[in-house]
PDB file of N, CA and C in Angstrom:
ATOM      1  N   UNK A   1      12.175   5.972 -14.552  1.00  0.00           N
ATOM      2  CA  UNK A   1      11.435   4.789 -14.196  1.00  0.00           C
ATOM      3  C   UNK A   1      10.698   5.088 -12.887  1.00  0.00           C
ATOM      4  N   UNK A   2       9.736   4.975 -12.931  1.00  0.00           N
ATOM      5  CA  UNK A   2       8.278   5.147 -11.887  1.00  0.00           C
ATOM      6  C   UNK A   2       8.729   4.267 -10.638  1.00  0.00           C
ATOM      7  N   UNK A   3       9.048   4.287  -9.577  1.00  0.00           N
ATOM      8  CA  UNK A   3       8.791   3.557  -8.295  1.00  0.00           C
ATOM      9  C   UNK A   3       7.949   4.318  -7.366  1.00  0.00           C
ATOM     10  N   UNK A   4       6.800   3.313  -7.006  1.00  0.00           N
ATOM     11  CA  UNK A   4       5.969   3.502  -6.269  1.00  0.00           C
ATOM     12  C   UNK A   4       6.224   2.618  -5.188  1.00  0.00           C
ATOM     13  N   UNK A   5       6.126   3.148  -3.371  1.00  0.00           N
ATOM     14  CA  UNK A   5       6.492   2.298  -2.317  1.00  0.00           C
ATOM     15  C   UNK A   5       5.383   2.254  -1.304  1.00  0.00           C
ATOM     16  N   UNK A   6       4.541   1.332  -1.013  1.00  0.00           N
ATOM     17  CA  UNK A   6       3.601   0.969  -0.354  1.00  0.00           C
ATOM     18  C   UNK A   6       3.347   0.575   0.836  1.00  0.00           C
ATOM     19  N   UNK A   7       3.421   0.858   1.754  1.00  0.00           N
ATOM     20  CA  UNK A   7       3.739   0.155   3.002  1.00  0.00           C
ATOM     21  C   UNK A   7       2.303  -0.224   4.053  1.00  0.00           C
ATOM     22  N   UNK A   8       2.112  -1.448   4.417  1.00  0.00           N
ATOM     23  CA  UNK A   8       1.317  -1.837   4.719  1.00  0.00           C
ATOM     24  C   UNK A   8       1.371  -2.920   6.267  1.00  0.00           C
ATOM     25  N   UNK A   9       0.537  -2.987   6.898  1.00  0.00           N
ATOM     26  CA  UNK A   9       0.522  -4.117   7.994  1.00  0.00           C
ATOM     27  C   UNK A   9       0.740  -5.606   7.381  1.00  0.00           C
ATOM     28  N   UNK A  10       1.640  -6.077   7.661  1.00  0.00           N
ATOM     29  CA  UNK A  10       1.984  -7.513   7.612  1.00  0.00           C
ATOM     30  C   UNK A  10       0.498  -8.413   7.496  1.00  0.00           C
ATOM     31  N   UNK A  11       0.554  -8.304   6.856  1.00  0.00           N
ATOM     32  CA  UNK A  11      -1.113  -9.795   6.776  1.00  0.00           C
ATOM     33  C   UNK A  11      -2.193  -9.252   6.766  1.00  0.00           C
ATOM     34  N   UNK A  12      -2.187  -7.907   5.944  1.00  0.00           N
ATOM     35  CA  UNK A  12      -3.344  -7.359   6.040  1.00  0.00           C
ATOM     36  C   UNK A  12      -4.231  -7.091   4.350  1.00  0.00           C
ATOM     37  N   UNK A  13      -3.242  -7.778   3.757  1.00  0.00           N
ATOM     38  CA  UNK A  13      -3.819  -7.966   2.368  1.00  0.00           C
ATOM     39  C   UNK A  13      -3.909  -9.469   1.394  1.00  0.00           C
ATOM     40  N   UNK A  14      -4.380  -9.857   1.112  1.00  0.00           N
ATOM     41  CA  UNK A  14      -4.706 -10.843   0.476  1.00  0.00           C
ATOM     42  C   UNK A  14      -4.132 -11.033  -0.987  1.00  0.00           C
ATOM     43  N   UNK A  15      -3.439 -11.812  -1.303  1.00  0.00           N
ATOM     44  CA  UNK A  15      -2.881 -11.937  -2.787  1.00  0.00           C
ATOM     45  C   UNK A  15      -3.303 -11.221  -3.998  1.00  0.00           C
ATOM     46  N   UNK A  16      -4.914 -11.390  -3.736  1.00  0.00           N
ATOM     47  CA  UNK A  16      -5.471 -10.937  -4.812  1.00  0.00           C
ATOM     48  C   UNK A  16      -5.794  -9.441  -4.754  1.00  0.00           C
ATOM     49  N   UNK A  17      -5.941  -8.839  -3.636  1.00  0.00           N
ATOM     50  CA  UNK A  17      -5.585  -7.309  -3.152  1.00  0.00           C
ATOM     51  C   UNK A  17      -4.502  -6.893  -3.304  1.00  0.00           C
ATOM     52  N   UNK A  18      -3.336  -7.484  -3.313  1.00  0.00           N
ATOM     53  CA  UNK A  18      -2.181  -6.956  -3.519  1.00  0.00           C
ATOM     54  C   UNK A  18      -2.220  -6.705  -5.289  1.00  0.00           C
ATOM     55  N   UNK A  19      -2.496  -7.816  -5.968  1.00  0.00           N
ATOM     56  CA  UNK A  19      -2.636  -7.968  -7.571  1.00  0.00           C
ATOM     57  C   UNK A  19      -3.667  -6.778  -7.377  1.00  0.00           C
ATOM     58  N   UNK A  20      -4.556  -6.480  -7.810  1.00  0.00           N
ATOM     59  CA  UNK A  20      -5.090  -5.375  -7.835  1.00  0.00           C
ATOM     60  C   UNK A  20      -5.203  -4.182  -7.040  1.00  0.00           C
ATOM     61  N   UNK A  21      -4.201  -3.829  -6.242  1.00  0.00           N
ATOM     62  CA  UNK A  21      -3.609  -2.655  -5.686  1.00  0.00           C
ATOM     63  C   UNK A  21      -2.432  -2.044  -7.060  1.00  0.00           C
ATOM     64  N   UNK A  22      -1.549  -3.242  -7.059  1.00  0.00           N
ATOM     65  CA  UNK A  22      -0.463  -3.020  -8.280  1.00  0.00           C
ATOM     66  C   UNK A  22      -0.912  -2.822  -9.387  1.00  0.00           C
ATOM     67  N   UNK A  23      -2.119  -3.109  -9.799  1.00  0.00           N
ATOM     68  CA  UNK A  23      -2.644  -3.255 -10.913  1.00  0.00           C
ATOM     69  C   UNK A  23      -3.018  -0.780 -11.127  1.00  0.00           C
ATOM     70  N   UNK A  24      -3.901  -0.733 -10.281  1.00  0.00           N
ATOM     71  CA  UNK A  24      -4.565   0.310  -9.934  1.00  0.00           C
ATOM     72  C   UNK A  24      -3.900   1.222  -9.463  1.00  0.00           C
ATOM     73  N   UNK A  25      -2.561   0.793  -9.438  1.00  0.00           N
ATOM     74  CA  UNK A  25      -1.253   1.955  -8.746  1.00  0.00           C
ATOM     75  C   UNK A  25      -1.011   2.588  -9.758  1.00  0.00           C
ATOM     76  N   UNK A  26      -0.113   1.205 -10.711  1.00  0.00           N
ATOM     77  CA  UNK A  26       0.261   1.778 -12.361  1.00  0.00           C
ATOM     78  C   UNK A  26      -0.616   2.384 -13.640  1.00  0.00           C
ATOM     79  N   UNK A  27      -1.587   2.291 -13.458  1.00  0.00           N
ATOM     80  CA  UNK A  27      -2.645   2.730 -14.125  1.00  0.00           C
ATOM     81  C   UNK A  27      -2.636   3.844 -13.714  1.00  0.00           C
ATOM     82  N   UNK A  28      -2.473   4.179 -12.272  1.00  0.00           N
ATOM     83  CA  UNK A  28      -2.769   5.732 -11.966  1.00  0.00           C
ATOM     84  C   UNK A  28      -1.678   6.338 -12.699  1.00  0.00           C
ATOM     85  N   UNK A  29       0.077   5.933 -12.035  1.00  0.00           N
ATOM     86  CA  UNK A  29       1.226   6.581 -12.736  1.00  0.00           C
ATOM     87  C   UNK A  29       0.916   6.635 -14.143  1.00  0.00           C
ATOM     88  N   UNK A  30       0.768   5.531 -15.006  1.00  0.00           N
ATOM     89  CA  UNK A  30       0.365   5.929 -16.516  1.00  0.00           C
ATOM     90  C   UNK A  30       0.038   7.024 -16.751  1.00  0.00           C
ATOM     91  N   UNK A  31      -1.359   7.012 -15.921  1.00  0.00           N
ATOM     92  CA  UNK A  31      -2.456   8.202 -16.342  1.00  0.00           C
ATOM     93  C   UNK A  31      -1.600   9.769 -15.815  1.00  0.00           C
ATOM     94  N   UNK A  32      -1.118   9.926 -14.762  1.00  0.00           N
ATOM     95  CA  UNK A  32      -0.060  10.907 -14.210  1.00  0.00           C
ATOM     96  C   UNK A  32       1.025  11.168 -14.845  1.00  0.00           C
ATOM     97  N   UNK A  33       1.665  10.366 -16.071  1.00  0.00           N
ATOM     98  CA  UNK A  33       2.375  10.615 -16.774  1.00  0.00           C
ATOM     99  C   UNK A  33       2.495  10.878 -18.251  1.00  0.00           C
ATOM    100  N   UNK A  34       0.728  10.549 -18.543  1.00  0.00           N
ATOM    101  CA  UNK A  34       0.415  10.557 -19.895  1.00  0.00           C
ATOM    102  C   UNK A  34       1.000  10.013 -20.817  1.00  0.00           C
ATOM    103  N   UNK A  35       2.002   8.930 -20.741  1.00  0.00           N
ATOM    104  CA  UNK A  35       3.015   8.095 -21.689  1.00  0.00           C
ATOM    105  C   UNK A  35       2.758   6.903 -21.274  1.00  0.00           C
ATOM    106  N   UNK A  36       1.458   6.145 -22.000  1.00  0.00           N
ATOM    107  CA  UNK A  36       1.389   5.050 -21.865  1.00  0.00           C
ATOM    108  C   UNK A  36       2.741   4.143 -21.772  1.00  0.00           C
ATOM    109  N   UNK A  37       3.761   4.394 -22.620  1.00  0.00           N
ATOM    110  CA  UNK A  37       5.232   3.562 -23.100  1.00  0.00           C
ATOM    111  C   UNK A  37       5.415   3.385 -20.445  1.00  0.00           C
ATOM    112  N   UNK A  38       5.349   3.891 -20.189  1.00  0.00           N
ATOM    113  CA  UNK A  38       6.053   4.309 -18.884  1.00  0.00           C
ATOM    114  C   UNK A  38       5.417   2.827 -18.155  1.00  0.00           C
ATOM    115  N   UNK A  39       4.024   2.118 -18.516  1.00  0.00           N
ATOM    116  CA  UNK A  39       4.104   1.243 -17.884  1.00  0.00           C
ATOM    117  C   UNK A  39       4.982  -0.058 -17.542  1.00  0.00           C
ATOM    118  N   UNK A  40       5.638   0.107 -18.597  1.00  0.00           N
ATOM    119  CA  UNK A  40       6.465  -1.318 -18.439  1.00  0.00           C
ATOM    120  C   UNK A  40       7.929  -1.411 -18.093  1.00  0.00           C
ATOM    121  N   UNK A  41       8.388   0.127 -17.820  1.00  0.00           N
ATOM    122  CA  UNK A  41       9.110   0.868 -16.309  1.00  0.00           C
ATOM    123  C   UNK A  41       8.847   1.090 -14.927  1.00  0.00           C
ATOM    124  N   UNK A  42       7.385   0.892 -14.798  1.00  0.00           N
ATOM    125  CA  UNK A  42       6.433   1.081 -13.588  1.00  0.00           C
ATOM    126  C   UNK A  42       6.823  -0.247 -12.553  1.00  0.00           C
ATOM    127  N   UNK A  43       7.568   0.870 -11.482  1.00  0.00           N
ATOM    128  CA  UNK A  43       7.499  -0.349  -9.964  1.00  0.00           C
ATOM    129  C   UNK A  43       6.601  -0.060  -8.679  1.00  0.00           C
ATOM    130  N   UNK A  44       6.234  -1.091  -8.741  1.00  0.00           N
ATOM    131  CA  UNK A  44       4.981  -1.113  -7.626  1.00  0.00           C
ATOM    132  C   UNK A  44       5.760  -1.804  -6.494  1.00  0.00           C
ATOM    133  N   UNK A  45       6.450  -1.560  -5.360  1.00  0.00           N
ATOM    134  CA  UNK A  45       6.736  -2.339  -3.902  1.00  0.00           C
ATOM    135  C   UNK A  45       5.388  -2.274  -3.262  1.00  0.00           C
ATOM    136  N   UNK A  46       5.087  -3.314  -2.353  1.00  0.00           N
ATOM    137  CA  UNK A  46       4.298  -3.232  -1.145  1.00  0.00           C
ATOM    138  C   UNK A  46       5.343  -3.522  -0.167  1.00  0.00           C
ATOM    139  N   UNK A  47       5.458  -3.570   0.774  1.00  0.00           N
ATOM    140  CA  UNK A  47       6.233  -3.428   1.834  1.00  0.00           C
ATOM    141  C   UNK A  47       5.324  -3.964   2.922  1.00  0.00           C
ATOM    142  N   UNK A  48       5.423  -4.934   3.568  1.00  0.00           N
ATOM    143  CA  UNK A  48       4.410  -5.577   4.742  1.00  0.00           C
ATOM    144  C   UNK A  48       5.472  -5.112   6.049  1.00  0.00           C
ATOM    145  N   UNK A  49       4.892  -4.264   7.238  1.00  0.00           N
ATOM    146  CA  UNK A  49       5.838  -3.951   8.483  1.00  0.00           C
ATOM    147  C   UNK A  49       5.139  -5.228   9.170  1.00  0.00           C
ATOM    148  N   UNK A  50       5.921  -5.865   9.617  1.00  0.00           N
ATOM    149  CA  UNK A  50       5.503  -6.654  11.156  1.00  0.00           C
ATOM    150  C   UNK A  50       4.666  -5.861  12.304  1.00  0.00           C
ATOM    151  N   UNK A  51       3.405  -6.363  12.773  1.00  0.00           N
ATOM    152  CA  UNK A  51       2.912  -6.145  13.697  1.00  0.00           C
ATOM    153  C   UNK A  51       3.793  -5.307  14.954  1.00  0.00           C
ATOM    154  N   UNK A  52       3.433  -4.361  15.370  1.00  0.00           N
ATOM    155  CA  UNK A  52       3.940  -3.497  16.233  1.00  0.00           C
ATOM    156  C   UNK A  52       5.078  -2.784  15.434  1.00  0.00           C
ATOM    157  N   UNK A  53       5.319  -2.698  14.920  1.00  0.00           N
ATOM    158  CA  UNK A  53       6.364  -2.275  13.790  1.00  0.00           C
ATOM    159  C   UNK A  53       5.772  -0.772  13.414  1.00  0.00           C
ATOM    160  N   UNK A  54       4.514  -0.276  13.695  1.00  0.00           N
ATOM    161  CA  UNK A  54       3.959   1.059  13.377  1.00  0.00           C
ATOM    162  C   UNK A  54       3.965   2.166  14.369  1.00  0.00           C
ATOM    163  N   UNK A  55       4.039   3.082  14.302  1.00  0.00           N
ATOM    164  CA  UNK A  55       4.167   4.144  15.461  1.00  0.00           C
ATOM    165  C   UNK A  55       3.495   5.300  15.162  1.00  0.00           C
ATOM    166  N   UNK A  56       2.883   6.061  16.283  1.00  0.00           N
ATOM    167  CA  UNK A  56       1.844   7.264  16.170  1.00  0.00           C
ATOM    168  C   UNK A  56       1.712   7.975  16.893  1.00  0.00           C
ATOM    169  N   UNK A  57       1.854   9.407  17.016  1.00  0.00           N
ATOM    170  CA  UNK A  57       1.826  10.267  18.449  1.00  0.00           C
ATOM    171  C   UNK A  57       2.817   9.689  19.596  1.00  0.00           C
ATOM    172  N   UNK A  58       3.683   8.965  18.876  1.00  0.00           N
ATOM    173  CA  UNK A  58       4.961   8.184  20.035  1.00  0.00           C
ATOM    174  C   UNK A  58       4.412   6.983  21.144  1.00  0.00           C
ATOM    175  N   UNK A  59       3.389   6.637  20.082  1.00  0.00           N
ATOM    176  CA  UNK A  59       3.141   4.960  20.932  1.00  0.00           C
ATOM    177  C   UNK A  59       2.896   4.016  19.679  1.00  0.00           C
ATOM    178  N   UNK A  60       3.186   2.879  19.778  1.00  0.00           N
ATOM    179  CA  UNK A  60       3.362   1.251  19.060  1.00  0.00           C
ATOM    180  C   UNK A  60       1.772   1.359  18.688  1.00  0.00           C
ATOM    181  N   UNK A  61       1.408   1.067  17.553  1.00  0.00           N
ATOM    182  CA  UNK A  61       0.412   1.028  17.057  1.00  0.00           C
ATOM    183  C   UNK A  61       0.128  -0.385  16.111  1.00  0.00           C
ATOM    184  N   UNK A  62      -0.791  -1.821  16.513  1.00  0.00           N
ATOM    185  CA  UNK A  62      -0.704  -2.762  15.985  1.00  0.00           C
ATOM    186  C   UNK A  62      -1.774  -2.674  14.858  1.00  0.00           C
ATOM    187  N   UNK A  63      -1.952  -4.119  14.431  1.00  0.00           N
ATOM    188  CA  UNK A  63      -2.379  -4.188  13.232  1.00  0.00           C
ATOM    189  C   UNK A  63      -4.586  -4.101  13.868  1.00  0.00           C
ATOM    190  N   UNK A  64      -4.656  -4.685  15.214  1.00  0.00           N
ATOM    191  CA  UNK A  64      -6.131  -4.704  15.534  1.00  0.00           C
ATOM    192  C   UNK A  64      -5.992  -2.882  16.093  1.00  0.00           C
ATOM    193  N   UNK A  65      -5.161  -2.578  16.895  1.00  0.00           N
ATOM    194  CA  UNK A  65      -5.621  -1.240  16.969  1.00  0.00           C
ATOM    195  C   UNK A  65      -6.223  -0.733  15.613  1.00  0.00           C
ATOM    196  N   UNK A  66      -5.258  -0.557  14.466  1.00  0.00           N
ATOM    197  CA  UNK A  66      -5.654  -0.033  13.435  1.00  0.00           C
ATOM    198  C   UNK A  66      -7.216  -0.798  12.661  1.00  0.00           C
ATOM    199  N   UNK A  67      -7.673  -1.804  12.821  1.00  0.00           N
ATOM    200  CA  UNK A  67      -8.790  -2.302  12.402  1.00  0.00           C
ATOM    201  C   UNK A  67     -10.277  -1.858  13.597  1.00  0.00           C
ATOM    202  N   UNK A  68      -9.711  -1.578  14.640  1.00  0.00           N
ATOM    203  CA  UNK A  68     -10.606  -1.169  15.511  1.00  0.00           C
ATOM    204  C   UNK A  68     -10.833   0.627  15.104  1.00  0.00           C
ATOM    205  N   UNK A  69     -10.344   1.196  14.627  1.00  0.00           N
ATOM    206  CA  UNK A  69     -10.009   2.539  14.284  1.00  0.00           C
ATOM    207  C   UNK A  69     -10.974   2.748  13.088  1.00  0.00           C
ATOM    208  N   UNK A  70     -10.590   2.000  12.078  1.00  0.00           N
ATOM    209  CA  UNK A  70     -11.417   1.999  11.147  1.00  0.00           C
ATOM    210  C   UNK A  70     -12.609   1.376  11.112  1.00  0.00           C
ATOM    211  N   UNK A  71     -12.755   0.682  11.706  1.00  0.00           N
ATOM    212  CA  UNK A  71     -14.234   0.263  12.463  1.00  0.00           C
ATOM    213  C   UNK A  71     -15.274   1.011  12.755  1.00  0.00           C
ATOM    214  N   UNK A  72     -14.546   2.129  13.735  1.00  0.00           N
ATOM    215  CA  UNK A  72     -15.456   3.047  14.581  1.00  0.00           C
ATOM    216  C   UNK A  72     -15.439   4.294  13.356  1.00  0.00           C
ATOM    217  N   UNK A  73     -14.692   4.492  12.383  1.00  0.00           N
ATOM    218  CA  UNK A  73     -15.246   5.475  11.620  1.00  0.00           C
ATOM    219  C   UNK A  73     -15.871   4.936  10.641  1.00  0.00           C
ATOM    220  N   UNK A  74     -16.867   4.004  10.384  1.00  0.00           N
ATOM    221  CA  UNK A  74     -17.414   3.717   9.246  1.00  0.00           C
ATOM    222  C   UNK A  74     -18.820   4.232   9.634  1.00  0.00           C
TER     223      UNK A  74
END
């Protein structure tokens, strides 16, 4: 049985992002396993960390650091 574990910033996805994250996870495992039968064994967790809850090069890394980050590389 497929478990997939996702871990993400606390409030950084929207219901309907989460539904189609899960959606687009298991589809991948399917396709990675070539046995269609495997989807309906397929676990998708997201995991939301609480703000400051992230760490990097050994400093606390929040949820706007990380949106300011991806900001500047677009």
């Amino acid at each position: 049985m497929p478990l997939v574990q996702i871990f993400v910033p606390a409030g950084s996805l929207s219901a309907e992002m989460k539904n189609d994250m899960i959606q687009k996870v298991t589809d991948a495992v399917v396709e990675a396993e070539g046995k269609p039968v495997v989807r309906r064994y397929t676990w998708v967790h997201i995991n939301e960390v609480p703000d400051g809850g992230w760490g990097m090069s050994g400093k606390v890394v929040t949820l706007d650091a990380m949106k300011q980050s991806t900001e500047t590389t677009k």
